[in-house]
C-alpha atoms as a PDB file:
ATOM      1  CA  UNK A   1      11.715   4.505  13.657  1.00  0.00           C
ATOM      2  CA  UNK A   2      11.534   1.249  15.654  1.00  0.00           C
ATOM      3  CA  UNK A   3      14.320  -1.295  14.885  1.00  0.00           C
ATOM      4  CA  UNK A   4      11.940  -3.979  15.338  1.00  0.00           C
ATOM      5  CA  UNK A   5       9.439  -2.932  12.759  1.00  0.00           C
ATOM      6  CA  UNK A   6       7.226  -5.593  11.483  1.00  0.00           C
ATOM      7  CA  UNK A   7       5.802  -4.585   7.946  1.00  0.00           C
ATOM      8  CA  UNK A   8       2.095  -5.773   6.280  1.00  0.00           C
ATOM      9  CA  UNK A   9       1.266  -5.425   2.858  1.00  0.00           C
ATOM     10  CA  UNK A  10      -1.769  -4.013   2.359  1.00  0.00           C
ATOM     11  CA  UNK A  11      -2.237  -3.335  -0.907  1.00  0.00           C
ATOM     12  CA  UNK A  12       0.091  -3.966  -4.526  1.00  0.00           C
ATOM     13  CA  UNK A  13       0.294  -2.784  -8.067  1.00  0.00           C
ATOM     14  CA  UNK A  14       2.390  -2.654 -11.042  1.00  0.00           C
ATOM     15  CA  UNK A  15       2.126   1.338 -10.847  1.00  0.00           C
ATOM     16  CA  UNK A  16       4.554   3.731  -8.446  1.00  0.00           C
ATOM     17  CA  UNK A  17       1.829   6.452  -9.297  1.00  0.00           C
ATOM     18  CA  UNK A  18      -1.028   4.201  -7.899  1.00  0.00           C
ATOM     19  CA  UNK A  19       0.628   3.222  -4.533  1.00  0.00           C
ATOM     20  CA  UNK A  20       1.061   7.034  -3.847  1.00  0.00           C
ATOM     21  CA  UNK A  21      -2.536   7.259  -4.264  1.00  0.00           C
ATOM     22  CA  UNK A  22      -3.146   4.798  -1.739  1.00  0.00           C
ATOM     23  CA  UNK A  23      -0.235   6.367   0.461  1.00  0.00           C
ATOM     24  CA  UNK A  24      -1.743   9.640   0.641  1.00  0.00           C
ATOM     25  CA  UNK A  25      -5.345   8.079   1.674  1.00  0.00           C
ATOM     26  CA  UNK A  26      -3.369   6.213   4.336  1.00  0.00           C
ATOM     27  CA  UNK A  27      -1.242   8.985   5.847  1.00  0.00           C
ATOM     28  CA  UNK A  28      -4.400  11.424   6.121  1.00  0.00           C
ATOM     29  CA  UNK A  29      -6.031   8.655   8.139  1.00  0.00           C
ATOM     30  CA  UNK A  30      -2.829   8.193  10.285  1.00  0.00           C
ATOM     31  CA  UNK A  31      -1.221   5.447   9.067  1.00  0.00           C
ATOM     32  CA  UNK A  32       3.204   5.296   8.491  1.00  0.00           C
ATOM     33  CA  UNK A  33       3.236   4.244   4.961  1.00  0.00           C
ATOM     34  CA  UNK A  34       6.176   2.823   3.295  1.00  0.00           C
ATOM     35  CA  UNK A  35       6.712   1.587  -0.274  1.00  0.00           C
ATOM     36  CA  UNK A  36       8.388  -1.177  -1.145  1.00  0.00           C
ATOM     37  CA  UNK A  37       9.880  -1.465  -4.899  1.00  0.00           C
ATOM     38  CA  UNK A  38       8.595   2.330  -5.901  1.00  0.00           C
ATOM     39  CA  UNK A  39      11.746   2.730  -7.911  1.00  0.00           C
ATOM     40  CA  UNK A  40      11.989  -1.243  -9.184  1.00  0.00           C
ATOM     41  CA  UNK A  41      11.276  -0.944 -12.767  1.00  0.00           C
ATOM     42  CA  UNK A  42       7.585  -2.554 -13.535  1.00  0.00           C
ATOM     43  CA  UNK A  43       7.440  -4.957 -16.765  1.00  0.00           C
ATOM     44  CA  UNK A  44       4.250  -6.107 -18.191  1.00  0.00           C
ATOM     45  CA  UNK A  45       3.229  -9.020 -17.316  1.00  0.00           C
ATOM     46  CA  UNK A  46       5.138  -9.214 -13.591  1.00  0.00           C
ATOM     47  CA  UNK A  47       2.138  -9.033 -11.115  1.00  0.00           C
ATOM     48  CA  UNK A  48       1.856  -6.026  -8.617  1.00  0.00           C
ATOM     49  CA  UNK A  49       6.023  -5.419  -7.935  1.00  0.00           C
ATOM     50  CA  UNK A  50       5.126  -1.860  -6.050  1.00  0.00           C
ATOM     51  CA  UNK A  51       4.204  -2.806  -2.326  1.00  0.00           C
ATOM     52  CA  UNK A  52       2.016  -0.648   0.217  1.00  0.00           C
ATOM     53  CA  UNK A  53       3.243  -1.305   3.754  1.00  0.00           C
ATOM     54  CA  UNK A  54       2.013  -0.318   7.140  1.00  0.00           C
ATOM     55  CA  UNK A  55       3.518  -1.540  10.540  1.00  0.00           C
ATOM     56  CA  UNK A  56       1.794  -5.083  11.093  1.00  0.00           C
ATOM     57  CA  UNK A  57      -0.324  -4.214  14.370  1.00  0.00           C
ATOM     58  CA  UNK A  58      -2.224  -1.864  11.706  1.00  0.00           C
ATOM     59  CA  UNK A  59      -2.434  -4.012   8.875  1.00  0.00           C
ATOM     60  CA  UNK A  60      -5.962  -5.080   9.644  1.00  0.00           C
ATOM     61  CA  UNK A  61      -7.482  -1.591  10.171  1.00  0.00           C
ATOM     62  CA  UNK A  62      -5.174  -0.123   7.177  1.00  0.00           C
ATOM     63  CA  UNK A  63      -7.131  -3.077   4.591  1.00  0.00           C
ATOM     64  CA  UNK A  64     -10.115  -2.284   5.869  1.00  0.00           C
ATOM     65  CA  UNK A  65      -9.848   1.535   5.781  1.00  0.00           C
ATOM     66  CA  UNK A  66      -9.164   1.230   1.861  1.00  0.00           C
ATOM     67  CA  UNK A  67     -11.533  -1.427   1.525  1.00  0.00           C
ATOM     68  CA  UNK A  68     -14.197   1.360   2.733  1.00  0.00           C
ATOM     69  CA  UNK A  69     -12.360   4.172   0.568  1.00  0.00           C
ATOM     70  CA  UNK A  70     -12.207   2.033  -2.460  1.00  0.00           C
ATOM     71  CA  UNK A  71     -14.290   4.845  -4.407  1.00  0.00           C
ATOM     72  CA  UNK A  72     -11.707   7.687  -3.574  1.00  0.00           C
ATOM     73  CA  UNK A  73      -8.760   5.078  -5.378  1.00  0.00           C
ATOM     74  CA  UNK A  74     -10.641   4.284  -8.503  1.00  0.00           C
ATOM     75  CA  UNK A  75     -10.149   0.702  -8.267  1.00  0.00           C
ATOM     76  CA  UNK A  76     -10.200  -2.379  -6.338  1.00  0.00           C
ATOM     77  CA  UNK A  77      -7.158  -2.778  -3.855  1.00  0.00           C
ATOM     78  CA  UNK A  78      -5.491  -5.762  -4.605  1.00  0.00           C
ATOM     79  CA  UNK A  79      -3.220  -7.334  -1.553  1.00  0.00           C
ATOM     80  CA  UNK A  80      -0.183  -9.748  -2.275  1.00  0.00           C
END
């Protein structure tokens, strides 16, 4: 891994479960995925704690590859 990795969040939710969804449809379309918060415990209320984070020079193409999959998530991706 670089050391000077830049991270983009592309997508959030209040569900570790979710953000593997959108993980796996990232990864199969070539994207490093990392998750920011999977194991933070999630209260009601708290908006979208679990992060979805590609390298920032993909950010861009990563939002608008699940904008175009939104169908195979099951729900709107919400950003930060």
């Amino acid at each position: 891994m670089k050391d000077n990795l830049k991270l983009e969040t592309v997508a959030s939710t209040n569900f570790p479960a979710l953000a593997e969804v959108y993980r796996s449809i990232l990864e199969d379309a070539g994207f490093q995925v990392f998750i920011a918060n999977e194991y933070a415990p999630t209260y009601v209320g708290l908006a979208n704690s679990v992060l979805v984070q590609v390298e920032a020079s993909q950010a861009e193409a990563a939002k608008k590859f699940l904008e175009e999959n939104a169908d195979a998530i099951g729900e709107p991706v919400t950003e930060e």
